[in-house]
Protein backbone atom coordinates (compact mmCIF):
# COMPACT_ATOMS: atom_id res chain seq x y z
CA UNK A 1 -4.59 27.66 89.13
CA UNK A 2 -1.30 28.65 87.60
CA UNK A 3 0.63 26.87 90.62
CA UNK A 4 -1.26 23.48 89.71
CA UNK A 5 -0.27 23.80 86.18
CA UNK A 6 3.24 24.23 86.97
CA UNK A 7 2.98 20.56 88.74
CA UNK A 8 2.19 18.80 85.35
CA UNK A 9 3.32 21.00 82.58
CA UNK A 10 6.83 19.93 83.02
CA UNK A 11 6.39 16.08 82.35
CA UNK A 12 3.65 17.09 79.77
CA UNK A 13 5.74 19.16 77.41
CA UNK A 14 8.50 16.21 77.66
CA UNK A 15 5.40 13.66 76.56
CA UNK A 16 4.13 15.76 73.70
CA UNK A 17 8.16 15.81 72.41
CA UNK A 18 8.40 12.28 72.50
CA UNK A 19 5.12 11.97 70.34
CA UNK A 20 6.90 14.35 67.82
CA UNK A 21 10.07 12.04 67.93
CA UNK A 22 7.66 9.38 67.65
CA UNK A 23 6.26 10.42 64.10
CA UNK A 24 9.69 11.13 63.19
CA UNK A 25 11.05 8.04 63.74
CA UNK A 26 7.80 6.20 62.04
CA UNK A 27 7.49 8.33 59.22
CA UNK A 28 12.25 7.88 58.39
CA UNK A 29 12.05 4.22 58.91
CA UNK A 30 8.85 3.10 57.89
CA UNK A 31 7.28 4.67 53.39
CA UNK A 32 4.61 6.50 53.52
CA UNK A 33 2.13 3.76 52.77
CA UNK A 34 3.14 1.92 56.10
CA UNK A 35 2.70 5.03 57.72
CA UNK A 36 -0.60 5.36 55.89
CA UNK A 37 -1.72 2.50 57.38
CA UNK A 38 -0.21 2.28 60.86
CA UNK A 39 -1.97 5.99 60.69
CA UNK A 40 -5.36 3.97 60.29
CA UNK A 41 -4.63 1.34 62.69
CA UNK A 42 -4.44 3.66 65.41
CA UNK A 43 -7.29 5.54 64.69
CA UNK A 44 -9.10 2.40 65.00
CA UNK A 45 -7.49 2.69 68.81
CA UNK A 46 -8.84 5.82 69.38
CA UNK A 47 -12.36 5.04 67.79
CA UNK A 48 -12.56 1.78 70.43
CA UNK A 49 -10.84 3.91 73.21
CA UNK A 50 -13.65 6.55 72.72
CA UNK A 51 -16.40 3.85 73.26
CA UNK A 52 -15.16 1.15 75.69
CA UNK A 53 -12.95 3.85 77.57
CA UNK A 54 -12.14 7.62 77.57
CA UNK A 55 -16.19 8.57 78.79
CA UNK A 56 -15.33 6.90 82.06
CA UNK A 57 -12.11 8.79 82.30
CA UNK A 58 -14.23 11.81 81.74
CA UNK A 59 -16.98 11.12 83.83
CA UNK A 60 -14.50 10.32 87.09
CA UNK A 61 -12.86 13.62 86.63
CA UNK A 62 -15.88 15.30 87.02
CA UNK A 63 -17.73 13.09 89.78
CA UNK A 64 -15.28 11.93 91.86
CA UNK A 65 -13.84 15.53 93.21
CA UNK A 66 -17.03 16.13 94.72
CA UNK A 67 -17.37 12.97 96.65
CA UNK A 68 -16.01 13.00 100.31
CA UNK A 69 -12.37 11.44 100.61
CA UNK A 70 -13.06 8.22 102.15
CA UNK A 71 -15.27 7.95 98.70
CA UNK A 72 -12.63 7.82 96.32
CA UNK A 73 -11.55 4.44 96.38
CA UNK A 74 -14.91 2.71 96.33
CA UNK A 75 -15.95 5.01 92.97
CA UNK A 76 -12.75 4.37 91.53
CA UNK A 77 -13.83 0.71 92.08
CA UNK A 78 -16.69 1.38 90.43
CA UNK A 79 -15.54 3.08 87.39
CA UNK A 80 -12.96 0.51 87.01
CA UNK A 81 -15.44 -2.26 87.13
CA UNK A 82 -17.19 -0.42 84.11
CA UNK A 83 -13.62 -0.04 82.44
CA UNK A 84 -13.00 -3.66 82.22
CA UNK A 85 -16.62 -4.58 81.15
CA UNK A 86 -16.16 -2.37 78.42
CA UNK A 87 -13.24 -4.07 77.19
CA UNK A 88 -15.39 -7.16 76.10
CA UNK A 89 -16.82 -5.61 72.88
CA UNK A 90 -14.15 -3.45 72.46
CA UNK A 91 -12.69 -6.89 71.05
CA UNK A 92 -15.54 -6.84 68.16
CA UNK A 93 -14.81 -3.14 67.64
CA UNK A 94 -11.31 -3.89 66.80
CA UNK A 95 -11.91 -6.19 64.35
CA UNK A 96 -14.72 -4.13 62.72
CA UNK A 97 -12.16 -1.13 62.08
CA UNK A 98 -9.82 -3.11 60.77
CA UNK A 99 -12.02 -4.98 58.55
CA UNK A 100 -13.56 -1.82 57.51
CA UNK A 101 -10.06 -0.35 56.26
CA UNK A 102 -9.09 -3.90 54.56
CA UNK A 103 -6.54 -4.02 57.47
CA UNK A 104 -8.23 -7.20 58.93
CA UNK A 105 -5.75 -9.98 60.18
CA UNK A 106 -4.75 -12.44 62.93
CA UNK A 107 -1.43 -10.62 63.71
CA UNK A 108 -3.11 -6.65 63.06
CA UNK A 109 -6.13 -7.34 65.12
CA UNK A 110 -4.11 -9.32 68.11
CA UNK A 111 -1.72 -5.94 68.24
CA UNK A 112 -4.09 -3.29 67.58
CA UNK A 113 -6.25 -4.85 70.00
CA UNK A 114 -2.98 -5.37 72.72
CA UNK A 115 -2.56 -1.66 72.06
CA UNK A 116 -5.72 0.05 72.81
CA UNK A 117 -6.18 -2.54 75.85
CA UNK A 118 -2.88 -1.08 77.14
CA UNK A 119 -3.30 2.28 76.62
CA UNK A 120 -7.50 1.87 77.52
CA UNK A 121 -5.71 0.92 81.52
CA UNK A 122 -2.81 3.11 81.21
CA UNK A 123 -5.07 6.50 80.77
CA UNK A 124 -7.20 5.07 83.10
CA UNK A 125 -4.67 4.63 86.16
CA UNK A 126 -3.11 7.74 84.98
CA UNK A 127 -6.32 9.66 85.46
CA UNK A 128 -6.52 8.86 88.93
CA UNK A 129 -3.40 9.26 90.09
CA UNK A 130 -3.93 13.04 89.06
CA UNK A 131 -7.44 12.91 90.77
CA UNK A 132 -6.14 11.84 93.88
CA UNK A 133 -3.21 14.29 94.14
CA UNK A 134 -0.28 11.13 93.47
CA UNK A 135 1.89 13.53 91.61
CA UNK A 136 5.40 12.05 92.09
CA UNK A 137 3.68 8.44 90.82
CA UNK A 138 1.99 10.84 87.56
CA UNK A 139 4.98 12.27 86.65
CA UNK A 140 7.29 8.68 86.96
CA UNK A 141 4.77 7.36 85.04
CA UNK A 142 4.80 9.68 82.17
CA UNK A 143 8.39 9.93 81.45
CA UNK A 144 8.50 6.14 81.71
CA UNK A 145 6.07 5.99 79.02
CA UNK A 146 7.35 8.67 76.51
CA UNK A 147 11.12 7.84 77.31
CA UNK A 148 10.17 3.67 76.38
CA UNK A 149 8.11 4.61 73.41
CA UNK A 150 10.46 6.12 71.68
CA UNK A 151 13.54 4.03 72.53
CA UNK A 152 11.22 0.67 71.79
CA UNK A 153 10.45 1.99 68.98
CA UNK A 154 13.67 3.41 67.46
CA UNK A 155 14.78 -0.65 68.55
CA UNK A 156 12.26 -2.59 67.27
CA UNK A 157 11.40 -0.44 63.63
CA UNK A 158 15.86 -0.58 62.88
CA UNK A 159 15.70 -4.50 63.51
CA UNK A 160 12.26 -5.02 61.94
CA UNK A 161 10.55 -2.05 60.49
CA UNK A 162 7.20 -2.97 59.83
CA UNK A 163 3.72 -1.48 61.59
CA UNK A 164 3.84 -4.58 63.92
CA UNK A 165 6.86 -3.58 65.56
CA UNK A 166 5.58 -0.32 66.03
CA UNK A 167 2.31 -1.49 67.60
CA UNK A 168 4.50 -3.89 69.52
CA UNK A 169 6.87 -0.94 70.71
CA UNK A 170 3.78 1.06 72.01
CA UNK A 171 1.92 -1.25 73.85
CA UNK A 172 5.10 -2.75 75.78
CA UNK A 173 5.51 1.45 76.62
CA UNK A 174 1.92 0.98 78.00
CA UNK A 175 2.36 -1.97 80.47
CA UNK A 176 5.12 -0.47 81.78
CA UNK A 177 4.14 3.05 82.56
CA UNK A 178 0.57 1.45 83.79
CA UNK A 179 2.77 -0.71 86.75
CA UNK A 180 4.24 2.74 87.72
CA UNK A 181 0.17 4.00 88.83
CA UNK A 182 -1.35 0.83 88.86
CA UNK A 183 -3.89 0.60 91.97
CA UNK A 184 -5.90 -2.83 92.91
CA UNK A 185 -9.13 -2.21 92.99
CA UNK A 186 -12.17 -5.04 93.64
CA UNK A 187 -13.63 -5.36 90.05
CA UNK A 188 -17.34 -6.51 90.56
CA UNK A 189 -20.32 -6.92 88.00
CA UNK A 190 -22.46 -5.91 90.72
CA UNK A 191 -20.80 -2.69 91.23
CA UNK A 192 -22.33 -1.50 87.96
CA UNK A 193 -26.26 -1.63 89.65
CA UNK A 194 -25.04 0.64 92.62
CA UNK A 195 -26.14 4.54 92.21
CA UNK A 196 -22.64 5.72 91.49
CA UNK A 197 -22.84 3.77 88.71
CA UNK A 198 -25.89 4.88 87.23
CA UNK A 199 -24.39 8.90 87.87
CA UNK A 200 -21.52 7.95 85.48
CA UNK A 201 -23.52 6.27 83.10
CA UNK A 202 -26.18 9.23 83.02
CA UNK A 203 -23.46 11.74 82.86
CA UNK A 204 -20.73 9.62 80.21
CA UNK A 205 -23.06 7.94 77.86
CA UNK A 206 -23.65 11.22 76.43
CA UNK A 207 -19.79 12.29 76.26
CA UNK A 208 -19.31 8.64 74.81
CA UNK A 209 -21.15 9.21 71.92
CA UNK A 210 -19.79 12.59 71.71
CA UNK A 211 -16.61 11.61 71.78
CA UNK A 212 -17.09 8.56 69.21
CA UNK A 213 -18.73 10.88 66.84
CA UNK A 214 -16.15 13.70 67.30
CA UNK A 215 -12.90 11.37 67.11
CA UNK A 216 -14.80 9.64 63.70
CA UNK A 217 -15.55 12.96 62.93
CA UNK A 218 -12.08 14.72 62.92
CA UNK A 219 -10.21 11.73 61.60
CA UNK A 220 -12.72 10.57 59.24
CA UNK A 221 -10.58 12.65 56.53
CA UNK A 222 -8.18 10.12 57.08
CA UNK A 223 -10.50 6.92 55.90
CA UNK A 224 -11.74 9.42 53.12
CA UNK A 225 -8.69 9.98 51.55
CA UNK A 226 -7.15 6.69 51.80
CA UNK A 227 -10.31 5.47 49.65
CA UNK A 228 -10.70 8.51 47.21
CA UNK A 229 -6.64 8.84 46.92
CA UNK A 230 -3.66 6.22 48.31
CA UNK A 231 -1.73 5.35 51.12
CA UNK A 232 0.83 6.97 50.28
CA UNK A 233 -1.39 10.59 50.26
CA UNK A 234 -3.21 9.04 53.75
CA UNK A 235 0.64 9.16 55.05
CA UNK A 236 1.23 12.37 54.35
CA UNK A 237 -1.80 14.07 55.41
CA UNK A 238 -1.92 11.50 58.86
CA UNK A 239 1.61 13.01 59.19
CA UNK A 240 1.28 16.23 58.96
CA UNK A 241 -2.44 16.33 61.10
CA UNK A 242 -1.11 13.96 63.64
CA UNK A 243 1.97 16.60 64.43
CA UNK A 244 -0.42 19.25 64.66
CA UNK A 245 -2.97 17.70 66.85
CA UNK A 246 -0.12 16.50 69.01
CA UNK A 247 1.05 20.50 69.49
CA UNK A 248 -2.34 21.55 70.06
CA UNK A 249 -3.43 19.02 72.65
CA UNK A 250 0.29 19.66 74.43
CA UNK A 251 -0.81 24.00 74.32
CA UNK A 252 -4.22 23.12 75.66
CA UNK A 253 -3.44 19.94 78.16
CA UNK A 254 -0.96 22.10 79.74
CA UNK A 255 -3.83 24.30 80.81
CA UNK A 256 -6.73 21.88 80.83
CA UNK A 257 -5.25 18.88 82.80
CA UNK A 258 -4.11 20.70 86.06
CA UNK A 259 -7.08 23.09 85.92
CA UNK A 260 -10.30 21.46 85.15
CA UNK A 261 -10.60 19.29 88.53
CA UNK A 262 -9.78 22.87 90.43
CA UNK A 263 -12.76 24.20 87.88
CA UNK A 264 -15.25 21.54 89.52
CA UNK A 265 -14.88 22.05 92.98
CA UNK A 266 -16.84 25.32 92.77
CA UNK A 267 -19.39 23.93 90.17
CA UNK A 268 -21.77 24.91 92.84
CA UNK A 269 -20.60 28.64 93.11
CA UNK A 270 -21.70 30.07 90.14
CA UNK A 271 -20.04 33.23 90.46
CA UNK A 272 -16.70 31.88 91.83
CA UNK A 273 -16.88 29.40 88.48
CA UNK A 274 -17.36 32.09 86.11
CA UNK A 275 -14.59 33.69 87.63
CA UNK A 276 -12.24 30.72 87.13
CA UNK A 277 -13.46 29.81 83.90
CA UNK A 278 -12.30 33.34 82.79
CA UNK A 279 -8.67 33.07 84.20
CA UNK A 280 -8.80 29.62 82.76
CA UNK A 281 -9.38 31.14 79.60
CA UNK A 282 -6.80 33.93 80.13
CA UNK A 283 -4.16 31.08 81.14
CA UNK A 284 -5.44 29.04 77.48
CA UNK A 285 -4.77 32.16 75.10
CA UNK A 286 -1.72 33.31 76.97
CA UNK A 287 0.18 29.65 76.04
CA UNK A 288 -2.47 28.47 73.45
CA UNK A 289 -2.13 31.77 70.97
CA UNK A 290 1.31 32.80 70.53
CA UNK A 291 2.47 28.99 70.43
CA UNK A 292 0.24 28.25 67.59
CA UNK A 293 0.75 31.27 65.84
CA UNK A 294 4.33 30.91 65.91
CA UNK A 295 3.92 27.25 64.75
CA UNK A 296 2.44 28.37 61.58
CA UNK A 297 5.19 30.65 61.24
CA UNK A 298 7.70 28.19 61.80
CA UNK A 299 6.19 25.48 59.62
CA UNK A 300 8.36 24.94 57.06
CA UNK A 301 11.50 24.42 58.86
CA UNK A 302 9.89 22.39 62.05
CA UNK A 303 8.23 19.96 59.48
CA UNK A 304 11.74 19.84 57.64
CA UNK A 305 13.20 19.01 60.90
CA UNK A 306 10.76 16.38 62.04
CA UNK A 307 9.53 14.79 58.38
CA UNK A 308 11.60 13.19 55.27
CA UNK A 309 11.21 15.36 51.93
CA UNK A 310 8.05 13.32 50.81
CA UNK A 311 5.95 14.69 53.35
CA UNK A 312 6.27 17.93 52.24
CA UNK A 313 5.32 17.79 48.95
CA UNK A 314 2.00 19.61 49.78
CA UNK A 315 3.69 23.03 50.62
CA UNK A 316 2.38 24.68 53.52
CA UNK A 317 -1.26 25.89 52.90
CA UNK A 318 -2.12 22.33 54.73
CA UNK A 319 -0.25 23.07 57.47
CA UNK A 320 -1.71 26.56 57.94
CA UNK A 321 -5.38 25.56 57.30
CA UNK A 322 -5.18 22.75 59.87
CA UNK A 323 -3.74 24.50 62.75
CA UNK A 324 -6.47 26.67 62.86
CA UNK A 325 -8.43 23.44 62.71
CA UNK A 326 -6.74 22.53 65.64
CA UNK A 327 -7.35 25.68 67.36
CA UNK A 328 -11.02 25.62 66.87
CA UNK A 329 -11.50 22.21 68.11
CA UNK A 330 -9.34 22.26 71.37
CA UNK A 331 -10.61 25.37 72.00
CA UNK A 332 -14.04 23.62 72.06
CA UNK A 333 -13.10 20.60 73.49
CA UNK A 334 -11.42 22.74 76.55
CA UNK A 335 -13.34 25.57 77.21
CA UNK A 336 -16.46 26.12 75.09
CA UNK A 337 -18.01 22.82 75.62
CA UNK A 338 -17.65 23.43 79.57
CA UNK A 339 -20.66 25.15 79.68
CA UNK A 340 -22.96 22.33 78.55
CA UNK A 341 -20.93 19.99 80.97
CA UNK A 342 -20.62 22.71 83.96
CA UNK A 343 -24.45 22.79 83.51
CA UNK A 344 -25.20 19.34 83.29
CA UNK A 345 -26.88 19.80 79.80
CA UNK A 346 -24.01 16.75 77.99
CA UNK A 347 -27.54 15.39 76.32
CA UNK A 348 -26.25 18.34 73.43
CA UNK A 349 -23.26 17.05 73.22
CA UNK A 350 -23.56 13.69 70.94
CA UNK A 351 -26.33 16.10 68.56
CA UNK A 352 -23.11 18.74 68.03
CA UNK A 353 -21.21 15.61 67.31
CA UNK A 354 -23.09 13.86 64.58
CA UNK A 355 -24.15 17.35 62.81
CA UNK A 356 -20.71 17.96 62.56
CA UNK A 357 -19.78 14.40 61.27
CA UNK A 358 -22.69 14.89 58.84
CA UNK A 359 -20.85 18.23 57.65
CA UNK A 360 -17.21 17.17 57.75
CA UNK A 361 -18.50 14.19 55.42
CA UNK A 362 -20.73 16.64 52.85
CA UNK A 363 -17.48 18.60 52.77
CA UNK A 364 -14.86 15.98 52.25
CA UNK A 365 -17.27 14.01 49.48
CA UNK A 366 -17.57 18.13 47.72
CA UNK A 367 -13.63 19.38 48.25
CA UNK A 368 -11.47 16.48 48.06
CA UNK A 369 -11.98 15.14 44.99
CA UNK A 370 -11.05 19.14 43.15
CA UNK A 371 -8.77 20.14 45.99
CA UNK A 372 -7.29 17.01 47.56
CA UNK A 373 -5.65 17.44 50.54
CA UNK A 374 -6.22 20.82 51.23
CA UNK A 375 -9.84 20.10 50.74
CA UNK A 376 -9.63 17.98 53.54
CA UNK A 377 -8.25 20.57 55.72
CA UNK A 378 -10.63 22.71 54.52
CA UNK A 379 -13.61 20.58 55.54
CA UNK A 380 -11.87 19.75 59.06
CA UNK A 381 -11.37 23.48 59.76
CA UNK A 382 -15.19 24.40 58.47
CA UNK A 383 -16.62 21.31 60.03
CA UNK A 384 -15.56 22.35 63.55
CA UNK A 385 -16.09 26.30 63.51
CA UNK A 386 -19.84 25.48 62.73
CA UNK A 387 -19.52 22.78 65.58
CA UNK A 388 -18.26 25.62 68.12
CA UNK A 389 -20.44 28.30 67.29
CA UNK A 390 -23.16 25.65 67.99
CA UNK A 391 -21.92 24.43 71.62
CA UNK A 392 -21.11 28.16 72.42
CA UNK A 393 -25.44 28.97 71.29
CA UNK A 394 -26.66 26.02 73.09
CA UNK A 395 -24.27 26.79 76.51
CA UNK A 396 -25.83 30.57 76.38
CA UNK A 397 -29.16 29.44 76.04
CA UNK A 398 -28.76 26.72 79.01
CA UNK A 399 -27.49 29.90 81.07
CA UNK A 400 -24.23 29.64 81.37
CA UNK A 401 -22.22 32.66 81.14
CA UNK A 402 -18.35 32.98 79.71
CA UNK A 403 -16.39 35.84 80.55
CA UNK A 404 -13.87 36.99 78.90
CA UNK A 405 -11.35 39.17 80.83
CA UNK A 406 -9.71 42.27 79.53
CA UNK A 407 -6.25 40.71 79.40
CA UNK A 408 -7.42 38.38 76.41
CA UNK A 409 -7.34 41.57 74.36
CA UNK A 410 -3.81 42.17 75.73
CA UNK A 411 -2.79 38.50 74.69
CA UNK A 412 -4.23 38.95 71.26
CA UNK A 413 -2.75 42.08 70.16
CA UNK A 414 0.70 40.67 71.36
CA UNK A 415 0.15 37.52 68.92
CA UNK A 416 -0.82 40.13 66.20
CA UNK A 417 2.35 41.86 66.72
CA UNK A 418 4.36 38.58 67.33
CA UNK A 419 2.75 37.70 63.69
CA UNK A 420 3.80 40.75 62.29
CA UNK A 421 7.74 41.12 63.40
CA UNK A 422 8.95 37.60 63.41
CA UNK A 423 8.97 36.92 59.93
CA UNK A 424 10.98 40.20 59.13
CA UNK A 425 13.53 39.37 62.21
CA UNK A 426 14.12 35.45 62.06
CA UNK A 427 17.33 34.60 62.57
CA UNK A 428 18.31 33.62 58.60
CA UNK A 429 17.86 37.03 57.64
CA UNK A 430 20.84 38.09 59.77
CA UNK A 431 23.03 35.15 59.67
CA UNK A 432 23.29 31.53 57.86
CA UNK A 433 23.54 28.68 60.76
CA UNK A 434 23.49 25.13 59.02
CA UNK A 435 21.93 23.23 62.37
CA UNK A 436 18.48 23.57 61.61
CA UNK A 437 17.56 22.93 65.62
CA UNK A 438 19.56 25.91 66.56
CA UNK A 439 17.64 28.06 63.61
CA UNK A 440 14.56 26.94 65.37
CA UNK A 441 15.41 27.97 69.12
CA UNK A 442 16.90 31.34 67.70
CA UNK A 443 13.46 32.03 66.38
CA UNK A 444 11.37 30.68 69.04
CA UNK A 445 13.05 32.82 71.27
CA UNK A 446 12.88 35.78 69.17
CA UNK A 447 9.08 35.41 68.58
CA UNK A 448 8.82 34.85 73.15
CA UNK A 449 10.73 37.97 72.98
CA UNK A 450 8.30 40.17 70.47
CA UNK A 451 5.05 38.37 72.51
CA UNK A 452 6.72 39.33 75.92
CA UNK A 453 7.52 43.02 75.14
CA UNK A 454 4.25 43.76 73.87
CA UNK A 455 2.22 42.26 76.60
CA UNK A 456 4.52 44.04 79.24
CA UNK A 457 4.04 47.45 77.04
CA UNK A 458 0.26 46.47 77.49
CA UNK A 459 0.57 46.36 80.84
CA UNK A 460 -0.67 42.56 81.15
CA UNK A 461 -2.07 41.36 84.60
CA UNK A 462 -0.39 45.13 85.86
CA UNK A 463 3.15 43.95 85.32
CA UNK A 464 4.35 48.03 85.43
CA UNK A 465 3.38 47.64 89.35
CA UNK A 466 4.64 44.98 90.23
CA UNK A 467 7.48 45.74 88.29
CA UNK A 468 7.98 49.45 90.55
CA UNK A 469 7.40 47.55 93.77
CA UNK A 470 10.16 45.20 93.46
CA UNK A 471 12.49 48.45 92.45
């Protein structure tokens, strides 16, 4: 498992730091209203995506490893067939967001709709290229994607710098990443009546409305505060959330994209896939922990580094309160929900969803109104603890067992300890350096260092062996 990650996390960790260049260069050349509302426009991608899209992804990565090989290509068919049927009312979806935030025109729909459409095929494509073991044509396609983003985009927002431009920028990043794993397939209506069909629908229309509910649900802060508060304040907070969820899906994608198709080829070995699922774990907390731990840390100067001086205005109790937001929610996203999907019980899945939309709403309409944006955070960070203690009930109850290795104790107490000693040995106060990316390294590398020791001290995975044997 840790061999497979090494395959993708390279071109992953490059992705997730052109997504932080990417808010960078959006939130320097564009105010904080634009931002605001570009912020808005794309969570009207990801609301459509969730629908008309991301279930099929979903349900492919768990179907199609099981089928024989000369299988793959005919259920890829299929699921592409579904794909582009989708994309029909994914055209009255568009305009509905829009029109919902007051963002409704000719030239936002025609570019927010080019965008998801784009991205909808990219993910797609991309999906299967990692399915089916193309791993030079995954990683081209990546770094095509995340290296044109951001150099579109730095283009197109200094000659025009307006939210079109940056739609523009990031769906012309799409098509040309997509021609990089693009595979023909025979897209037929008919294809959708065959049983394969029927096993994806059965198995993603649950996830769908999972996913719909859980995207509205952990964005819906955003629509909340734009009505109660501004623009300006949705800018900020879209900011600030959108770095964070970028860091934690990079932490937990490292782990979860290379390891979850190796998870479902011994879905039918019980014992062998509580086994995995627990080194799965122990590979999620050993990147997952520290990296978010020293994040919070780190805040101030990372946000300094990536943001203008109007972002920041909310100090860092935001910050703080929505990493562990982010925490909670990848964590089950990537491993706790596993057991309801593992055990074919996804039916539970849309119900965890809409009680926690129902919550996160309560919570917003009660904190942000005293509070403001750090009653948002709050209700984000409640909103999905309740929603993980009730996926993690409903998996035990189903029968499906976690376990949780001794080396997650290990990992723990050398996060504690990182916690502890990096804020009384960071680099400024020893020495002033005025390159704020070199004050960030020195640290990063000081807090590796603290994590590293105290692990090997705890003896993590026996490292004191294997340590003696290669004396």
């Amino acid at each position: 498992m840790f061999n497979a990650l090494l395959k993708y996390a390279p071109v992953q960790i490059f992705s997730a730091i052109s997504v932080f260049a990417l808010i960078s260069i959006h939130t320097k050349l564009l105010t904080t209203a634009e931002y605001g509302m570009l912020a808005l426009m794309l969570l009207t991608v990801e609301v459509v995506r969730a629908v008309a899209a991301q279930w099929i992804n979903s349900s492919m990565l768990r179907l199609l490893p099981s089928k024989k090989a000369d299988e793959h290509d005919n259920f890829a068919a299929i699921a592409s067939s579904i794909i582009f049927c989708c994309t029909l009312p994914a055209l009255a979806l568009v305009s509905l967001g829009l029109y919902l935030t007051g963002l409704l025109t000719l030239s936002t729909f025609l570019t927010t709709f080019l965008v998801f459409l784009t991205k909808a095929l990219y993910q797609f494509y991309l999906e299967l290229a990692r399915i089916m073991e193309r791993l030079n044509q995954y990683r081209i396609a990546v770094l095509t994607q995340s290296i044109l983003a951001i150099g579109i985009t730095g283009s197109l927002l200094v000659y025009s710098p307006n939210i079109l431009s940056a739609l523009s920028a990031l769906a012309l990043s799409y098509i040309a990443a997509g021609l990089v794993v693009f595979k023909p397939f025979k897209i037929s209506i008919n294809k959708l009546k065959t049983a394969d069909a029927q096993a994806i629908f059965s198995y993603g229309l649950p996830l769908m409305a999972s996913g719909l509910v859980a995207v509205i649900s952990s964005r819906l802060d955003r629509y909340f505060i734009a009505d109660k508060l501004d623009l300006a304040q949705t800018g900020i907070y879209a900011a600030i959330s959108n770095i964070l969820l970028g860091i934690g899906a990079l932490i937990f994608m490292v782990v979860a994209l290379p390891s979850y198709p190796e998870l479902t080829k011994k879905i039918n070995d019980k014992a062998a896939l509580y086994k995995a699922h627990g080194e799965y774990l122990t590979l999620l907390c050993l990147i997952a922990m520290p990296a978010l731990v020293g994040f919070c840390i780190l805040a101030e100067p990372i946000t300094h580094l990536l943001l203008s001086e109007e972002y920041l205005s909310q100090g860092s109790t935001v910050i703080y309160i929505l990493c562990a937001g982010v925490f909670v929610l990848n964590l089950k996203a990537h491993y706790i929900d596993h057991g309801l999907q593992f055990s074919l019980n996804t039916k539970y899945l849309p119900k965890i969803s809409v009680f926690s939309l129902i919550l996160n709403l309560l919570l917003l309409v009660t904190l942000v109104p005293p509070f403001g944006l750090i009653g948002a955070a709050s209700a984000f960070l409640i909103a999905n603890i309740i929603a993980l203690v009730m996926s993690l009930w409903l998996s035990l109850k189903k029968g499906y067992k976690y376990a949780v290795p001794l080396q997650i104790y290990k990992i723990f107490i050398s996060t504690l300890s990182m916690a502890i000693f990096l804020p009384e040995l960071r680099v400024y106060n020893f020495v002033t350096i005025d390159i704020p990316i070199v004050n960030i390294i020195i640290d990063v590398l000081i807090g590796v260092s603290i994590f590293s020791c105290v692990l090997a001290l705890l003896n993590y995975k026996k490292c004191k062996a294997w340590v003696i044997n290669e004396k």
